[in-house]
C-alpha atoms as a PDB file:
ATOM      1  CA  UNK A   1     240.793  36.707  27.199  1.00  0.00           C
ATOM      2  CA  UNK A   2     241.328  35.071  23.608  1.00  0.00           C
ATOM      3  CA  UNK A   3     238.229  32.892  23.898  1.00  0.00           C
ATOM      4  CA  UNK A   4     236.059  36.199  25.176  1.00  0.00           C
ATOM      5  CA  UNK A   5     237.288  37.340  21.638  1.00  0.00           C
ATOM      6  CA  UNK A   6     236.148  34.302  20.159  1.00  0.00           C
ATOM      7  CA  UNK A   7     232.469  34.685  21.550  1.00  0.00           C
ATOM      8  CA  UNK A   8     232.320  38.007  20.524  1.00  0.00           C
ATOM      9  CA  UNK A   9     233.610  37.149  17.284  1.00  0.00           C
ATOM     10  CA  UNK A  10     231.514  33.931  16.753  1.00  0.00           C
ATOM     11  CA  UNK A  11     228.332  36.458  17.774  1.00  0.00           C
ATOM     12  CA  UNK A  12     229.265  38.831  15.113  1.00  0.00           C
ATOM     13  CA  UNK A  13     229.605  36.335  12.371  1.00  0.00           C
ATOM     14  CA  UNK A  14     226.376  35.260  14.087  1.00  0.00           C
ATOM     15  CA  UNK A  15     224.166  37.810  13.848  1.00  0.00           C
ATOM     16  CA  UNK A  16     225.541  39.143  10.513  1.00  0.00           C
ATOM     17  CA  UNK A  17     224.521  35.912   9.053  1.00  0.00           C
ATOM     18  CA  UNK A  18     220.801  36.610  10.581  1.00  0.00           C
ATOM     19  CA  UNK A  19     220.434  40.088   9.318  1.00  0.00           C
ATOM     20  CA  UNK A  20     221.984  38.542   5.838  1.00  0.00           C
ATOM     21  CA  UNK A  21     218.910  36.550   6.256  1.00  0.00           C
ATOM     22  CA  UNK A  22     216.635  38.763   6.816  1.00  0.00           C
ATOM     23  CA  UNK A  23     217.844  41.150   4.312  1.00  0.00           C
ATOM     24  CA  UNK A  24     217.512  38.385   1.694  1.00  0.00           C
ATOM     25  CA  UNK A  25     213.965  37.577   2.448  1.00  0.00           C
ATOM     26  CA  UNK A  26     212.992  40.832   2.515  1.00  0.00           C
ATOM     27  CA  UNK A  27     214.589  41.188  -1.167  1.00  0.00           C
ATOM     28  CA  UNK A  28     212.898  38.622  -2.478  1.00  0.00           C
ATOM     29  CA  UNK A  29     208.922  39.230  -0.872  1.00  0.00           C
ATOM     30  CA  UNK A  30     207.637  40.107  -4.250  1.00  0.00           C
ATOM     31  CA  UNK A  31     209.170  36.631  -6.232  1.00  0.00           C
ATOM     32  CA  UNK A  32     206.639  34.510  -6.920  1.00  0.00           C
ATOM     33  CA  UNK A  33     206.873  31.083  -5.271  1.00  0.00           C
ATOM     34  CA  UNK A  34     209.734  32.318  -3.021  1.00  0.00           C
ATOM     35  CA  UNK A  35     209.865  30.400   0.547  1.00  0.00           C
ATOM     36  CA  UNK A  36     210.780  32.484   3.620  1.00  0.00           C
ATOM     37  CA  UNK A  37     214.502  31.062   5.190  1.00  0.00           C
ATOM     38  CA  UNK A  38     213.907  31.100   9.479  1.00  0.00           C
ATOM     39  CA  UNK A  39     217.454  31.896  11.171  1.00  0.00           C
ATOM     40  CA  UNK A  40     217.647  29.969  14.547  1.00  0.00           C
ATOM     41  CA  UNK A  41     220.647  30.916  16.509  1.00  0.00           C
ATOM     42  CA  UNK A  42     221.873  28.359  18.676  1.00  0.00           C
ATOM     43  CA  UNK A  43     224.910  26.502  20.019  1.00  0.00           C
ATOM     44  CA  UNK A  44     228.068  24.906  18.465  1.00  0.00           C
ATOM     45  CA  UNK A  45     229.428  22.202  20.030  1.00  0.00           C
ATOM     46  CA  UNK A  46     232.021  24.332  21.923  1.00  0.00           C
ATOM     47  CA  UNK A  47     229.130  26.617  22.997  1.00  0.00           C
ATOM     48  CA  UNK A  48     229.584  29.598  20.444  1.00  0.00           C
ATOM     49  CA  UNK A  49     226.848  30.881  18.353  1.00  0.00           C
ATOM     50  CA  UNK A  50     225.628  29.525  15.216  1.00  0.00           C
ATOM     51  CA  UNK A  51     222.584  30.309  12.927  1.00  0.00           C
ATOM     52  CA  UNK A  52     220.663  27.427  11.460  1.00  0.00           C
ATOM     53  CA  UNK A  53     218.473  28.047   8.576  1.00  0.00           C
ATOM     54  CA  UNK A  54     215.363  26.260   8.004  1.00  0.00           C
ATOM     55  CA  UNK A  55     212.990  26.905   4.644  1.00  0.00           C
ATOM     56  CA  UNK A  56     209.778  27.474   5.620  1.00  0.00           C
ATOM     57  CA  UNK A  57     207.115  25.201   4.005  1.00  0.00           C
ATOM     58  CA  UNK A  58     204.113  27.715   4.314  1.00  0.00           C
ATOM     59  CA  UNK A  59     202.561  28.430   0.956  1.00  0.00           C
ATOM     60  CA  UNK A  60     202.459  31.960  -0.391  1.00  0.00           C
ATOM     61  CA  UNK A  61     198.786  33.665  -1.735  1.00  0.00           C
ATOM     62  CA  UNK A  62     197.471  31.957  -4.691  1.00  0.00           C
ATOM     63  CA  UNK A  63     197.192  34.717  -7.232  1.00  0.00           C
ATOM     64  CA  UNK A  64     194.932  34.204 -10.716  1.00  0.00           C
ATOM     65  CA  UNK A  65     195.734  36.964 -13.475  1.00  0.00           C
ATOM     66  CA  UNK A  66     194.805  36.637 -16.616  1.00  0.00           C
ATOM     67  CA  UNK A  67     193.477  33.107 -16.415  1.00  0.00           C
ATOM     68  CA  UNK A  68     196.584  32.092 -14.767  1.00  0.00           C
ATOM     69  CA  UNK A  69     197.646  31.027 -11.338  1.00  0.00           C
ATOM     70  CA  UNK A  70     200.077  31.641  -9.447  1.00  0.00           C
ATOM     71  CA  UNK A  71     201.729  31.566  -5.881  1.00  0.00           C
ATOM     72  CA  UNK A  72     203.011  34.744  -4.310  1.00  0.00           C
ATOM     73  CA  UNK A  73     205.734  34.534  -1.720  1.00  0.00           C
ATOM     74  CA  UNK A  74     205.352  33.735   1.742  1.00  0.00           C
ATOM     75  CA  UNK A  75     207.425  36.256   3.173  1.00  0.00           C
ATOM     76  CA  UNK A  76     205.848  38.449   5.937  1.00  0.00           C
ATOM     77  CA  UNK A  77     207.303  41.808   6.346  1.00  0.00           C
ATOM     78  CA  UNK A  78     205.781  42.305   9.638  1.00  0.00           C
ATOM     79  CA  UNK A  79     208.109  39.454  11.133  1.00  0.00           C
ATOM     80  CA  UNK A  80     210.746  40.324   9.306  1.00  0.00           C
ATOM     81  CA  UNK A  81     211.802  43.600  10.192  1.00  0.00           C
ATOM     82  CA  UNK A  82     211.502  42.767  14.183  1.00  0.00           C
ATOM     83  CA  UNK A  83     213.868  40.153  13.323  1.00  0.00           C
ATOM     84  CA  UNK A  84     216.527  42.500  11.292  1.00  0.00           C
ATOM     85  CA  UNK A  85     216.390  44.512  14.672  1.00  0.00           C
ATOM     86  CA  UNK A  86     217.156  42.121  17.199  1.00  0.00           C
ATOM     87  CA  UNK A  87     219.684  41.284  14.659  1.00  0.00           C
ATOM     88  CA  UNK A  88     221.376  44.725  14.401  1.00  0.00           C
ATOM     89  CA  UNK A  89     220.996  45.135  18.051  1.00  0.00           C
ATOM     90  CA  UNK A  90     222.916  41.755  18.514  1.00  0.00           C
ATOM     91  CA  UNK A  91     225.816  43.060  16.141  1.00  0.00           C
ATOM     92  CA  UNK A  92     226.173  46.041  17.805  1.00  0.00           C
ATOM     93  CA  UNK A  93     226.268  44.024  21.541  1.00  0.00           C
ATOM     94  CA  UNK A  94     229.189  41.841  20.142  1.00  0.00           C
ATOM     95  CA  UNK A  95     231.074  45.051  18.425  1.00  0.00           C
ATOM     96  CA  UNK A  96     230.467  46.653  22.043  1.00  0.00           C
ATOM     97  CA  UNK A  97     231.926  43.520  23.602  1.00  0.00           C
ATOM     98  CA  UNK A  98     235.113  43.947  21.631  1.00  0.00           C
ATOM     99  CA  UNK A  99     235.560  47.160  22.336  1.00  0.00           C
ATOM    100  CA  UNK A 100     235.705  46.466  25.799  1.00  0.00           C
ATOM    101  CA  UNK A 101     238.132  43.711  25.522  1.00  0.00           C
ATOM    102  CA  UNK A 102     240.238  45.678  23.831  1.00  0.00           C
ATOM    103  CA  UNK A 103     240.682  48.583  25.982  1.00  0.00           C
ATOM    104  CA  UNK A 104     241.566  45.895  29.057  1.00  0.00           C
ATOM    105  CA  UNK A 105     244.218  44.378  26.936  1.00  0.00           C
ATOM    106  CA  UNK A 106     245.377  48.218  26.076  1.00  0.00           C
ATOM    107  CA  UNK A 107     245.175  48.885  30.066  1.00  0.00           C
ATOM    108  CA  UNK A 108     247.014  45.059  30.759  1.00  0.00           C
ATOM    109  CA  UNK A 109     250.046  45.828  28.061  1.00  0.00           C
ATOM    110  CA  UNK A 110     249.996  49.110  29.674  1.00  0.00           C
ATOM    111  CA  UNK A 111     250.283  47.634  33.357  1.00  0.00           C
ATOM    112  CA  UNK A 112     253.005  45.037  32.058  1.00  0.00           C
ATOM    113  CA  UNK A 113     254.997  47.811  29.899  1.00  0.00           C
END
């Protein structure tokens, strides 16, 4: 049962680290020059969720005010806020999952007791 806690935990570390993402590129969409941050979740090597980030090397709108250029950021809203949901939805699976666990160890101290 402890490592089903650990998987759940791992996923909500996980996930909030993917919505942190998000969040944070969606913060920063009007900075000039600002580079979107991808979060990949994949495996550790003891098969528990982990987000990898990755700067994205796309270049922002080029921008010329007042005789000067300049790069807007590259973030793209309309990606962004699918990802914040699959995110959320992902927290809320893991918070589900320990919810679960720990009504059966509730019902197996109760058994034992």
């Amino acid at each position: 049962m402890i490592s089903e806690i650990s998987a759940s935990i791992s996923g909500l570390l996980t996930f909030g680290n993917k919505l942190s993402n998000t969040a944070h590129n969606i913060a920063n969409s009007n900075t000039d020059g600002y580079k979107t941050k991808v979060a990949t979740i994949t495996e550790d090597d003891k098969g528990l969720p982990k987000v990898n980030l990755v700067k994205s090397n796309t270049s922002g709108a080029l921008v010329e005010e007042y005789g000067v250029t300049r790069e807007t950021s590259n973030v793209d809203l309309a990606a962004e806020f699918p990802q914040m949901m699959i995110a959320q939805r992902g927290y809320e699976a893991n918070i589900q999952a320990l919810k679960t666990q720990n009504e059966v160890l509730k019902s197996i101290l109760n058994i034992v007791i």
